[in-house]
PDB file of N, CA and C in Angstrom:
ATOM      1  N   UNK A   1       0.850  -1.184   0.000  1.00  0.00           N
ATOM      2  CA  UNK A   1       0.000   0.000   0.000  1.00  0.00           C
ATOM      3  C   UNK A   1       0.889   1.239   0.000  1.00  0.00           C
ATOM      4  N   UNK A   2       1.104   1.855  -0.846  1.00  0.00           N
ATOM      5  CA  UNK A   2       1.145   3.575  -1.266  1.00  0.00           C
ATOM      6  C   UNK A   2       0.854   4.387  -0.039  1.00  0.00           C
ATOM      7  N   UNK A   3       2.171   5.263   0.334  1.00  0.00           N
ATOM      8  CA  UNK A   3       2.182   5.870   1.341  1.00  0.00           C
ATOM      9  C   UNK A   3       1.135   7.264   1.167  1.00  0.00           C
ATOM     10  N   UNK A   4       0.219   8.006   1.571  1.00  0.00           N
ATOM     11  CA  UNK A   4      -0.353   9.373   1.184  1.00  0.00           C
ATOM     12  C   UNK A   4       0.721  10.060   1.160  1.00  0.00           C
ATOM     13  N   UNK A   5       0.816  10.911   0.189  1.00  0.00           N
ATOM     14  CA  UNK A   5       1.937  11.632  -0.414  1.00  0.00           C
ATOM     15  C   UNK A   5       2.272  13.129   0.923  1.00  0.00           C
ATOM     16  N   UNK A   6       0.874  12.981   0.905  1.00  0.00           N
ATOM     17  CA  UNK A   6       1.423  14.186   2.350  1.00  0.00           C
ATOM     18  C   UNK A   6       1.036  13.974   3.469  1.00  0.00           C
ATOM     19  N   UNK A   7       1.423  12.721   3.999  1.00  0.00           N
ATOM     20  CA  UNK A   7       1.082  11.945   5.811  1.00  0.00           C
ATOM     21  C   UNK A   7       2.656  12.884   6.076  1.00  0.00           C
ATOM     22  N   UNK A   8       3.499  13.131   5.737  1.00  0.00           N
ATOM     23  CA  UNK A   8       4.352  13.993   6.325  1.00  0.00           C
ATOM     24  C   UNK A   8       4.484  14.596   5.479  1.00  0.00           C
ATOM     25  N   UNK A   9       4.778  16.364   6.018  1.00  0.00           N
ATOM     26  CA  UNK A   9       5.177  17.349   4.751  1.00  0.00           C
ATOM     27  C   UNK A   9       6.669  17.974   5.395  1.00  0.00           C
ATOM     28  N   UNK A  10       7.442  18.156   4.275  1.00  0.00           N
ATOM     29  CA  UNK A  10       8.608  18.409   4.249  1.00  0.00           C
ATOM     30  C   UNK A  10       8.552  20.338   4.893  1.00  0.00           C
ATOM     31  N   UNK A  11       9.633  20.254   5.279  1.00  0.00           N
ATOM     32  CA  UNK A  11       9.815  21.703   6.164  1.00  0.00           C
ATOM     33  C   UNK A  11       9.197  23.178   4.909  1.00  0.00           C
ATOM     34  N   UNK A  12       9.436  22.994   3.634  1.00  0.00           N
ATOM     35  CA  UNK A  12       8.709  23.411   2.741  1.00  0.00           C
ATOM     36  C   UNK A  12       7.415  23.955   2.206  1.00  0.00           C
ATOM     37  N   UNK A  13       6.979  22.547   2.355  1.00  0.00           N
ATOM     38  CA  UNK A  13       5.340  22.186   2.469  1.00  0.00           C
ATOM     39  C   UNK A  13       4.519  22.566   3.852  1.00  0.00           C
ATOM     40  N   UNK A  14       5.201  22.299   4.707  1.00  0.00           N
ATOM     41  CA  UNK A  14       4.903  23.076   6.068  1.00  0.00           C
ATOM     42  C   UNK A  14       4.643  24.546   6.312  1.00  0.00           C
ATOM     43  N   UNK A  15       5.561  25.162   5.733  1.00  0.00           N
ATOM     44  CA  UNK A  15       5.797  27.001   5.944  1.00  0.00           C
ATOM     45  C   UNK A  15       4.894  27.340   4.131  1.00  0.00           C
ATOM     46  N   UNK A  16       4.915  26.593   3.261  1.00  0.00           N
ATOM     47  CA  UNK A  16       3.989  27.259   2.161  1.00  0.00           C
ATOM     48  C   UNK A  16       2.373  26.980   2.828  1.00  0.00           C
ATOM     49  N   UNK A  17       1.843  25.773   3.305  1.00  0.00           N
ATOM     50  CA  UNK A  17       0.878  25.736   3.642  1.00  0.00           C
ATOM     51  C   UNK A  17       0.354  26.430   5.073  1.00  0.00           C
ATOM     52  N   UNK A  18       1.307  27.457   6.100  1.00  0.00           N
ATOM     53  CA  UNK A  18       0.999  28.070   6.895  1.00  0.00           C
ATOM     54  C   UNK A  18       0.872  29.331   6.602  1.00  0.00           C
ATOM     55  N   UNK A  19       0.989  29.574   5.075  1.00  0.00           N
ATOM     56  CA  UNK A  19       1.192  31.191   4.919  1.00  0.00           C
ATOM     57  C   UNK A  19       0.081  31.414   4.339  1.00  0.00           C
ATOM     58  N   UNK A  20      -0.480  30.250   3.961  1.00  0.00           N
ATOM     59  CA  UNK A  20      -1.745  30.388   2.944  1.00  0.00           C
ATOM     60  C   UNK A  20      -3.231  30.682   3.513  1.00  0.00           C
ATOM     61  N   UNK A  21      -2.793  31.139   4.996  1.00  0.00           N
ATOM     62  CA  UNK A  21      -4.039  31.275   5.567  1.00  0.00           C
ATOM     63  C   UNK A  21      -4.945  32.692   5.037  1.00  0.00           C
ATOM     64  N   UNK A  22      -3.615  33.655   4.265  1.00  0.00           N
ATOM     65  CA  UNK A  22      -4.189  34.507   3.757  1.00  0.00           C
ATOM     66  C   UNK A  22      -3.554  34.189   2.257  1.00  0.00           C
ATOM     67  N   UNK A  23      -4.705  34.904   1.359  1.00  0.00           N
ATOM     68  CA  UNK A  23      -4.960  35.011   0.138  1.00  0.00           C
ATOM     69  C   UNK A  23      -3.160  35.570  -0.701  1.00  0.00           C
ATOM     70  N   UNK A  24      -2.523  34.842  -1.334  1.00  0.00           N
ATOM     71  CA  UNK A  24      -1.126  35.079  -1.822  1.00  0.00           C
ATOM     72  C   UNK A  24      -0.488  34.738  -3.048  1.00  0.00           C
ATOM     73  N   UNK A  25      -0.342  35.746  -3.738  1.00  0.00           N
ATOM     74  CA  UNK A  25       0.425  35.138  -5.260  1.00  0.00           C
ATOM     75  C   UNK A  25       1.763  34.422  -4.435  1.00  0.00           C
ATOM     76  N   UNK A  26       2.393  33.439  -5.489  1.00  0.00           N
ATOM     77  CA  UNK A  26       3.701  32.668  -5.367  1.00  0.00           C
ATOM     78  C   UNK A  26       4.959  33.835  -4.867  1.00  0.00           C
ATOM     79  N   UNK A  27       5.220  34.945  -5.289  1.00  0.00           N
ATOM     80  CA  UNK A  27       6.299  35.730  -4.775  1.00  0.00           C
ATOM     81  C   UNK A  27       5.882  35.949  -3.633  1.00  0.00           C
ATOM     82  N   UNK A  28       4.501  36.013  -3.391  1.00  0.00           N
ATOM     83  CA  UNK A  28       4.304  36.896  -2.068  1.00  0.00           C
ATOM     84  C   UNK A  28       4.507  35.959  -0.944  1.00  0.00           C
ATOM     85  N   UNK A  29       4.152  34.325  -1.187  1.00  0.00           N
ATOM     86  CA  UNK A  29       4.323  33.251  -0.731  1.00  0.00           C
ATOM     87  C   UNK A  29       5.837  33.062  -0.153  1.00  0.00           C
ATOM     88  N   UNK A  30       7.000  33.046  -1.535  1.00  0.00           N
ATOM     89  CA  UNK A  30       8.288  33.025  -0.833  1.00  0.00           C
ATOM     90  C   UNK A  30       8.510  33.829  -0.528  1.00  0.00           C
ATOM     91  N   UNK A  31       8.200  35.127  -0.225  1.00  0.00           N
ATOM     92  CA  UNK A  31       9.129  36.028   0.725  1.00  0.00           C
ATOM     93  C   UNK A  31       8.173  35.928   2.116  1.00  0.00           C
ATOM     94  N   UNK A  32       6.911  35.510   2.215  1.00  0.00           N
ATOM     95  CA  UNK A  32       6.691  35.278   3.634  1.00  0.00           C
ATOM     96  C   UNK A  32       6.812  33.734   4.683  1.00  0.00           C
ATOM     97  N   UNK A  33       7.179  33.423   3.091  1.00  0.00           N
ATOM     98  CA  UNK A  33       7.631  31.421   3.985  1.00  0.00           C
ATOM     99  C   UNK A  33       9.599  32.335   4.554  1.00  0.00           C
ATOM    100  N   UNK A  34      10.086  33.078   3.631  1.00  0.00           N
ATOM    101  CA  UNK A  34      11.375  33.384   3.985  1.00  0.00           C
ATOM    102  C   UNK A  34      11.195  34.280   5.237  1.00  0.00           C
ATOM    103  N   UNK A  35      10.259  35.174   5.623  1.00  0.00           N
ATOM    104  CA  UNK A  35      10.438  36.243   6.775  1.00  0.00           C
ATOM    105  C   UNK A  35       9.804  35.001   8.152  1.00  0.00           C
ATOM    106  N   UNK A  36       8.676  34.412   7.742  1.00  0.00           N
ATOM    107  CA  UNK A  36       8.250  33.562   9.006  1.00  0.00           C
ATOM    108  C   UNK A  36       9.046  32.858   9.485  1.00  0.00           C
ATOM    109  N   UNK A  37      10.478  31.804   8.476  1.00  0.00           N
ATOM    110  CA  UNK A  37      11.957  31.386   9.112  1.00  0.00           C
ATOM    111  C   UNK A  37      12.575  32.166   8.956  1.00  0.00           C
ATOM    112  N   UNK A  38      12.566  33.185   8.968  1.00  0.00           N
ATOM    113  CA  UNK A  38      13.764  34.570   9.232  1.00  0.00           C
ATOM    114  C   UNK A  38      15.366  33.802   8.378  1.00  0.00           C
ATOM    115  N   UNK A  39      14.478  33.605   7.323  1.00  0.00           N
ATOM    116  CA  UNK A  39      15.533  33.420   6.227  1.00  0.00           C
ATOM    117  C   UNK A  39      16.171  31.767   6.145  1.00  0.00           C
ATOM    118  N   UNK A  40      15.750  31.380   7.046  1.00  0.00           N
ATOM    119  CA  UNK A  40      16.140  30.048   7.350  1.00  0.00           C
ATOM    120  C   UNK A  40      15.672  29.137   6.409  1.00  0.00           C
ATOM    121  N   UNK A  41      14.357  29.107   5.229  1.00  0.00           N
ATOM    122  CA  UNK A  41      13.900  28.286   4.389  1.00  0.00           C
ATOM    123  C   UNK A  41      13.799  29.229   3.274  1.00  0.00           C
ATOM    124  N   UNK A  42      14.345  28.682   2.335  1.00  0.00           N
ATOM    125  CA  UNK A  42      14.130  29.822   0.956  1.00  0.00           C
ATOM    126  C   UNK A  42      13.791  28.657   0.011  1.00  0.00           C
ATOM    127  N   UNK A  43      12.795  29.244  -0.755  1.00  0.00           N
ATOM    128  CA  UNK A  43      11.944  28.774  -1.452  1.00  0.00           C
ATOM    129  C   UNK A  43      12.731  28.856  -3.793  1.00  0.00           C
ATOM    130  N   UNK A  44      12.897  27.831  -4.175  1.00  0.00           N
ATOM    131  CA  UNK A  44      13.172  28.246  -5.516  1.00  0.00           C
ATOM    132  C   UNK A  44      12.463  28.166  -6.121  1.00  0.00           C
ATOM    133  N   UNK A  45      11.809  28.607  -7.227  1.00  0.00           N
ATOM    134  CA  UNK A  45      10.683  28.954  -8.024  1.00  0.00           C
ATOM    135  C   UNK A  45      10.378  27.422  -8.794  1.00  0.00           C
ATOM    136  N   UNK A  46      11.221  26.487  -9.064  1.00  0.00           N
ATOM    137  CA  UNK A  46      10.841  25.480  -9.564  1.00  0.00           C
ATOM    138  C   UNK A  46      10.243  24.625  -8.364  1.00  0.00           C
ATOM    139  N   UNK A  47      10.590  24.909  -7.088  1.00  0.00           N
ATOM    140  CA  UNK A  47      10.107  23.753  -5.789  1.00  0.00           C
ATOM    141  C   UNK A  47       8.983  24.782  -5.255  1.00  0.00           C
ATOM    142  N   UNK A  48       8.788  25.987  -5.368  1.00  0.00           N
ATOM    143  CA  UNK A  48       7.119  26.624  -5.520  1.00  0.00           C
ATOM    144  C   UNK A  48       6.258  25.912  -5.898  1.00  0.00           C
ATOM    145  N   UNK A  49       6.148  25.767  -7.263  1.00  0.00           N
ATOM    146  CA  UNK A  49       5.549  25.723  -8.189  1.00  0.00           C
ATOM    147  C   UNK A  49       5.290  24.133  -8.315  1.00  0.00           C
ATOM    148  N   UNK A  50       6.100  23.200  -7.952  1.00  0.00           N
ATOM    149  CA  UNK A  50       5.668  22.192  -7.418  1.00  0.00           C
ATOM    150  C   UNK A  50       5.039  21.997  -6.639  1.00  0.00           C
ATOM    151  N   UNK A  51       5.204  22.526  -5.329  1.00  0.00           N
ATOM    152  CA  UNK A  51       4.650  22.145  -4.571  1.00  0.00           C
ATOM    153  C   UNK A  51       3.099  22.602  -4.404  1.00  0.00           C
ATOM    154  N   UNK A  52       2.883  24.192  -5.171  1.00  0.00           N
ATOM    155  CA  UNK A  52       1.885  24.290  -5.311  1.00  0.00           C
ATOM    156  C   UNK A  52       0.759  23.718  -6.179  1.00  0.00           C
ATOM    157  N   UNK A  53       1.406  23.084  -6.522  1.00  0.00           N
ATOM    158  CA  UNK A  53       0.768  22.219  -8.016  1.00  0.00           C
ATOM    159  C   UNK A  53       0.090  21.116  -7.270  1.00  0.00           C
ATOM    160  N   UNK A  54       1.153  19.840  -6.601  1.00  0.00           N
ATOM    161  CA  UNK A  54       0.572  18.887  -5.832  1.00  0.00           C
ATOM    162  C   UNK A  54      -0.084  19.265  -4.961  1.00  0.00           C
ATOM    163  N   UNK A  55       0.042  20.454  -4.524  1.00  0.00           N
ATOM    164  CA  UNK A  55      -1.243  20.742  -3.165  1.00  0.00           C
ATOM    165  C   UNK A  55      -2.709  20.976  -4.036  1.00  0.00           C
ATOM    166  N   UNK A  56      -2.659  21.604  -5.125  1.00  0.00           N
ATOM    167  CA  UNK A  56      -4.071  21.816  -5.785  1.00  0.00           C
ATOM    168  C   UNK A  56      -4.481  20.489  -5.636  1.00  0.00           C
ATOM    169  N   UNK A  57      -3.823  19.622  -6.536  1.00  0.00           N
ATOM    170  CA  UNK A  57      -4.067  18.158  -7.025  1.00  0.00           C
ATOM    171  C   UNK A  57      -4.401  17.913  -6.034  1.00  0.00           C
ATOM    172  N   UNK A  58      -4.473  17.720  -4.658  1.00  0.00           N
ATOM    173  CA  UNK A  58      -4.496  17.026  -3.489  1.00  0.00           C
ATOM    174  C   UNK A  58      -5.538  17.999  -2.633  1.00  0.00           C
ATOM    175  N   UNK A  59      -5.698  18.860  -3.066  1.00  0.00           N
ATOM    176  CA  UNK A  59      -7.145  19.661  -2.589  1.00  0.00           C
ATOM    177  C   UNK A  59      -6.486  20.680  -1.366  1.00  0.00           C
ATOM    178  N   UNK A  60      -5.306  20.577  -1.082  1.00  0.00           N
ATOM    179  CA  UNK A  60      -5.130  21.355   0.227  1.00  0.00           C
ATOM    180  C   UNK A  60      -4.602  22.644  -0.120  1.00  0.00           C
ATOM    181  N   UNK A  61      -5.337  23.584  -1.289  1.00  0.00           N
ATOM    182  CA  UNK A  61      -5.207  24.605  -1.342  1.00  0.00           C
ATOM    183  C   UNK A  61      -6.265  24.711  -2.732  1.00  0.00           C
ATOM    184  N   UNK A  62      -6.557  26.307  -2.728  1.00  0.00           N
ATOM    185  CA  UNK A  62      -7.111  26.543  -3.971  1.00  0.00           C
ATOM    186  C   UNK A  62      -6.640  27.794  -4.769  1.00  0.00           C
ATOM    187  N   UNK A  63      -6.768  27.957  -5.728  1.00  0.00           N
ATOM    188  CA  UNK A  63      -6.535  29.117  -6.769  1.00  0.00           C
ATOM    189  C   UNK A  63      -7.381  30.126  -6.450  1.00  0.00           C
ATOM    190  N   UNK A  64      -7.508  31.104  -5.925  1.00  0.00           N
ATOM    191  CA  UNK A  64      -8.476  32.265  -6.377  1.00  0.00           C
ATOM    192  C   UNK A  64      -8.490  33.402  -6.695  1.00  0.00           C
ATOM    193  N   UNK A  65      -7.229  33.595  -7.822  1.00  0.00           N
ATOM    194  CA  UNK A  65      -7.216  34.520  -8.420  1.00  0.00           C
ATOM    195  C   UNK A  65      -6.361  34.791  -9.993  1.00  0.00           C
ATOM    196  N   UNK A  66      -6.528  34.880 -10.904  1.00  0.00           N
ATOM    197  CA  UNK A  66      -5.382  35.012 -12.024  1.00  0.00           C
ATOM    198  C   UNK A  66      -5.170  36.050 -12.983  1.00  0.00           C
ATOM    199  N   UNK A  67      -4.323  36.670 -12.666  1.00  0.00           N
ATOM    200  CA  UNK A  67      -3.804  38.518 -13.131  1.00  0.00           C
ATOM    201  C   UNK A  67      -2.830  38.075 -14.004  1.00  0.00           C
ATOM    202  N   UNK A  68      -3.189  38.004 -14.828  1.00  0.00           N
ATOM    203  CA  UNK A  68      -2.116  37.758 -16.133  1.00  0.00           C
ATOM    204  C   UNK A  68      -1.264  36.049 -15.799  1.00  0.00           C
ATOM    205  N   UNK A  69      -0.268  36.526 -15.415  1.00  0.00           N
ATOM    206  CA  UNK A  69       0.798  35.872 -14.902  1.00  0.00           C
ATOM    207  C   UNK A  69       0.369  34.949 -13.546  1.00  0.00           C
ATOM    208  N   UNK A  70      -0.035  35.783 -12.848  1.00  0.00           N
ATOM    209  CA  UNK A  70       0.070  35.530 -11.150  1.00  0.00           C
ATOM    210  C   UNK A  70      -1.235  34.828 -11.191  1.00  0.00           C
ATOM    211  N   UNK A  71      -0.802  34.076  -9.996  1.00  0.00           N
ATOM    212  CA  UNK A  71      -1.831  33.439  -9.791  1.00  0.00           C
ATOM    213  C   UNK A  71      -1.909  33.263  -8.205  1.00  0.00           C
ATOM    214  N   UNK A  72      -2.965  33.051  -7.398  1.00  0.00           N
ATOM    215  CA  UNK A  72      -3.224  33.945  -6.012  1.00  0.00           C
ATOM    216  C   UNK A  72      -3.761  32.300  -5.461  1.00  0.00           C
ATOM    217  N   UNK A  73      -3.249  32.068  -3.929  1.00  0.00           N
ATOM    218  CA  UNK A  73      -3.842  30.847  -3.656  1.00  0.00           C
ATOM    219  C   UNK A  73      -3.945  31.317  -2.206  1.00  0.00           C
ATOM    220  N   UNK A  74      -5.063  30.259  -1.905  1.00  0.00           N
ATOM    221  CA  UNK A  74      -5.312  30.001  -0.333  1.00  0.00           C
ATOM    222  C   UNK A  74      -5.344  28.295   0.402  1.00  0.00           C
ATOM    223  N   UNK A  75      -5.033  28.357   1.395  1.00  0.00           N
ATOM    224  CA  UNK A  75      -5.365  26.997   1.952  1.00  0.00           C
ATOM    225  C   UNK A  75      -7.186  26.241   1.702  1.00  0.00           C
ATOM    226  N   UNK A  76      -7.147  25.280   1.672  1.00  0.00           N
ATOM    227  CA  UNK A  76      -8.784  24.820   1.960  1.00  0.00           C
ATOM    228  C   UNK A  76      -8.642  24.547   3.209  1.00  0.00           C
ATOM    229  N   UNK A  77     -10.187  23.880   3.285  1.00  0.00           N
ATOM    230  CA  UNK A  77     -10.169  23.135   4.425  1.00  0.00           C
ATOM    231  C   UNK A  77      -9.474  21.870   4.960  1.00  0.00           C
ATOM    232  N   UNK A  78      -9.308  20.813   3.787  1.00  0.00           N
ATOM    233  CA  UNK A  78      -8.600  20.144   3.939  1.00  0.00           C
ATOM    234  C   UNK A  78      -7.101  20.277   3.938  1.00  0.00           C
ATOM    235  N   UNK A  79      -6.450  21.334   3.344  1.00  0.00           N
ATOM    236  CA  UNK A  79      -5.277  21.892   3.829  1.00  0.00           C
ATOM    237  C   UNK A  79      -4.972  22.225   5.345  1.00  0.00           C
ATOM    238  N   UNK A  80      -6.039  22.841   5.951  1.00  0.00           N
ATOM    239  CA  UNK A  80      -6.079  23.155   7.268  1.00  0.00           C
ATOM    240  C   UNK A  80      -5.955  21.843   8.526  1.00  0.00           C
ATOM    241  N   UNK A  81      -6.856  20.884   8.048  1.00  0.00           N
ATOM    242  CA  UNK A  81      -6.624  19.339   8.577  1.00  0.00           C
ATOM    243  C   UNK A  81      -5.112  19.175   8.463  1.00  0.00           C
ATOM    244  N   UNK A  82      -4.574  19.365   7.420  1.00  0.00           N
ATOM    245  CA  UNK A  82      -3.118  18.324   6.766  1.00  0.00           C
ATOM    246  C   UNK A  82      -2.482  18.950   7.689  1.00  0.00           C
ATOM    247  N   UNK A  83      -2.576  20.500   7.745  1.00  0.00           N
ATOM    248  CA  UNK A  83      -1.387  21.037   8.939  1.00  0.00           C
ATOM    249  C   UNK A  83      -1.527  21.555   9.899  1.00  0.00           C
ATOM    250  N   UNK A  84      -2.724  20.876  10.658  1.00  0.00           N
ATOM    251  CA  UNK A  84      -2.925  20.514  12.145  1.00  0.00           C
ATOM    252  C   UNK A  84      -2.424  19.263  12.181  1.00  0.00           C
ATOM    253  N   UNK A  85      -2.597  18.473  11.428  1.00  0.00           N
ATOM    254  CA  UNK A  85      -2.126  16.764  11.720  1.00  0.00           C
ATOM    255  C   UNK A  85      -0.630  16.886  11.872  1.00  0.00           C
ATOM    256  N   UNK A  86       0.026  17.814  11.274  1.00  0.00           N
ATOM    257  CA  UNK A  86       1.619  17.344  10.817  1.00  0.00           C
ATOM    258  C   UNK A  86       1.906  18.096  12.141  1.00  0.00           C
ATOM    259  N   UNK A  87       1.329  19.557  12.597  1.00  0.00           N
ATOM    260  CA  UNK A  87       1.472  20.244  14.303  1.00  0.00           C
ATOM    261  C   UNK A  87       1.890  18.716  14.951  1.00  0.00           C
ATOM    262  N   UNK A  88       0.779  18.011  14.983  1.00  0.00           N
ATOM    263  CA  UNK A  88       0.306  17.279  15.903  1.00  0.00           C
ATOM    264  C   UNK A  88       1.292  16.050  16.135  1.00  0.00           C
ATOM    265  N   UNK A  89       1.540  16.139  14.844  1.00  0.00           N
ATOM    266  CA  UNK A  89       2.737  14.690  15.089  1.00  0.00           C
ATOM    267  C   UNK A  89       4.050  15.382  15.586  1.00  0.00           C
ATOM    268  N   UNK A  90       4.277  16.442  14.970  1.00  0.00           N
ATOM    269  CA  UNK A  90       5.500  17.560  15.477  1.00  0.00           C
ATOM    270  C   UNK A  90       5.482  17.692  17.254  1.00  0.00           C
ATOM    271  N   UNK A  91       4.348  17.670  17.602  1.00  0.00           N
ATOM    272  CA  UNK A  91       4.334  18.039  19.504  1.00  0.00           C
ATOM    273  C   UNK A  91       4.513  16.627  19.472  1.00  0.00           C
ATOM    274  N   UNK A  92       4.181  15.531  18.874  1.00  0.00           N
ATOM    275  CA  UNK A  92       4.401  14.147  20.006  1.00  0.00           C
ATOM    276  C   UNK A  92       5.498  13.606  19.636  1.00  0.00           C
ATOM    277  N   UNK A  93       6.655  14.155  18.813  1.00  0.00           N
ATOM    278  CA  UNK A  93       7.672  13.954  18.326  1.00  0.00           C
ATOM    279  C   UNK A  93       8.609  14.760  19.651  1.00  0.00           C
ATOM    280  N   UNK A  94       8.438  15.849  19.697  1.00  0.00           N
ATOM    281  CA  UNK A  94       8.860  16.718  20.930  1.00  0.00           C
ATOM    282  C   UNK A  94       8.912  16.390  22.604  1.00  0.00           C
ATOM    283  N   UNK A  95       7.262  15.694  22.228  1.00  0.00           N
ATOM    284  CA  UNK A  95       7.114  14.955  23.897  1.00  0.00           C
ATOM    285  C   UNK A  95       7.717  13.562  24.037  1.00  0.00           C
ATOM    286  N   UNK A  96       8.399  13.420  23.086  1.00  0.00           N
ATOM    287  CA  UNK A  96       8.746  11.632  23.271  1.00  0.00           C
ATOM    288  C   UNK A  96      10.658  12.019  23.445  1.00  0.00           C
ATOM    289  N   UNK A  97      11.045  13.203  22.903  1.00  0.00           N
ATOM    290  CA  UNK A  97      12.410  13.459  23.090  1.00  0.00           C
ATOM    291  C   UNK A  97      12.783  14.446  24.419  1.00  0.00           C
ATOM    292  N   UNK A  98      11.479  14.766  24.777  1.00  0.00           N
ATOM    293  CA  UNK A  98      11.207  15.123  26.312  1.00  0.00           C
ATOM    294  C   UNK A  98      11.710  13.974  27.343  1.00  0.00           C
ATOM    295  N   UNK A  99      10.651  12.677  27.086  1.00  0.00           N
ATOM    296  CA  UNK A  99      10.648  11.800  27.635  1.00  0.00           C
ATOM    297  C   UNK A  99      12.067  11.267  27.510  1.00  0.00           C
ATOM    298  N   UNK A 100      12.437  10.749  27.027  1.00  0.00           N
ATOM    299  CA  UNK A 100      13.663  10.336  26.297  1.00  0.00           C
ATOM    300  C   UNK A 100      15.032  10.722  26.693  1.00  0.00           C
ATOM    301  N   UNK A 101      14.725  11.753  27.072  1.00  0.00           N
ATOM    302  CA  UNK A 101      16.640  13.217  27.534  1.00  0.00           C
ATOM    303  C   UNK A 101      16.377  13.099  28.640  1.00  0.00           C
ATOM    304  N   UNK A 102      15.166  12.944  29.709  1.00  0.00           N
ATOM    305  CA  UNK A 102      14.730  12.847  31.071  1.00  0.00           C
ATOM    306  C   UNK A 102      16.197  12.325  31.987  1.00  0.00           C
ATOM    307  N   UNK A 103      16.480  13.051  32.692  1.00  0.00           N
ATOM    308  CA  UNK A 103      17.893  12.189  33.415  1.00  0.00           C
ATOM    309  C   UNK A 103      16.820  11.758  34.559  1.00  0.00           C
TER     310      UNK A 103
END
């Protein structure tokens, strides 16, 4: 059985799908996935554009807007599920290396 392509999302997929809570063309996207890691994740226009692609395909975002060129996206709802779930595994990943370092 075929793993779901996004049961984990890469540090990437994580910070594009947290920015999308508001309405964002792709530039506006990488420079706020780049200011929210204070430069720490930079985004290249070919791994954008992927990734925004498989998120349509996969429903966890939508298009709603197209100005020539640009094109404007937001999270769905089911986007919103995907990255509460990945939070969620992230805190019990945290509480188990809690547990774990415990002297």
């Amino acid at each position: 059985m075929a793993r779901d392509k996004f049961q984990i999302l890469t540090e990437q997929m994580f910070y594009i799908l947290m920015c999308l809570f508001e309405e964002r063309n792709g530039a506006e996207i990488a420079e706020t996935v780049k200011n929210l890691s204070d430069g720490r994740v930079l985004l290249s226009v070919s791994t954008l554009y992927t990734i925004l692609g498989d998120f349509e395909k996969g429903h966890l975002i939508k298009e709603t807007k197209v100005e020539g060129r640009k094109r404007s996206y937001l999270i769905t709802e089911a986007g919103k599920k995907r990255l509460y779930a990945e939070v969620k595994r992230m805190e019990t990943q945290l509480a188990d290396y809690d547990k774990a370092t415990k002297e």
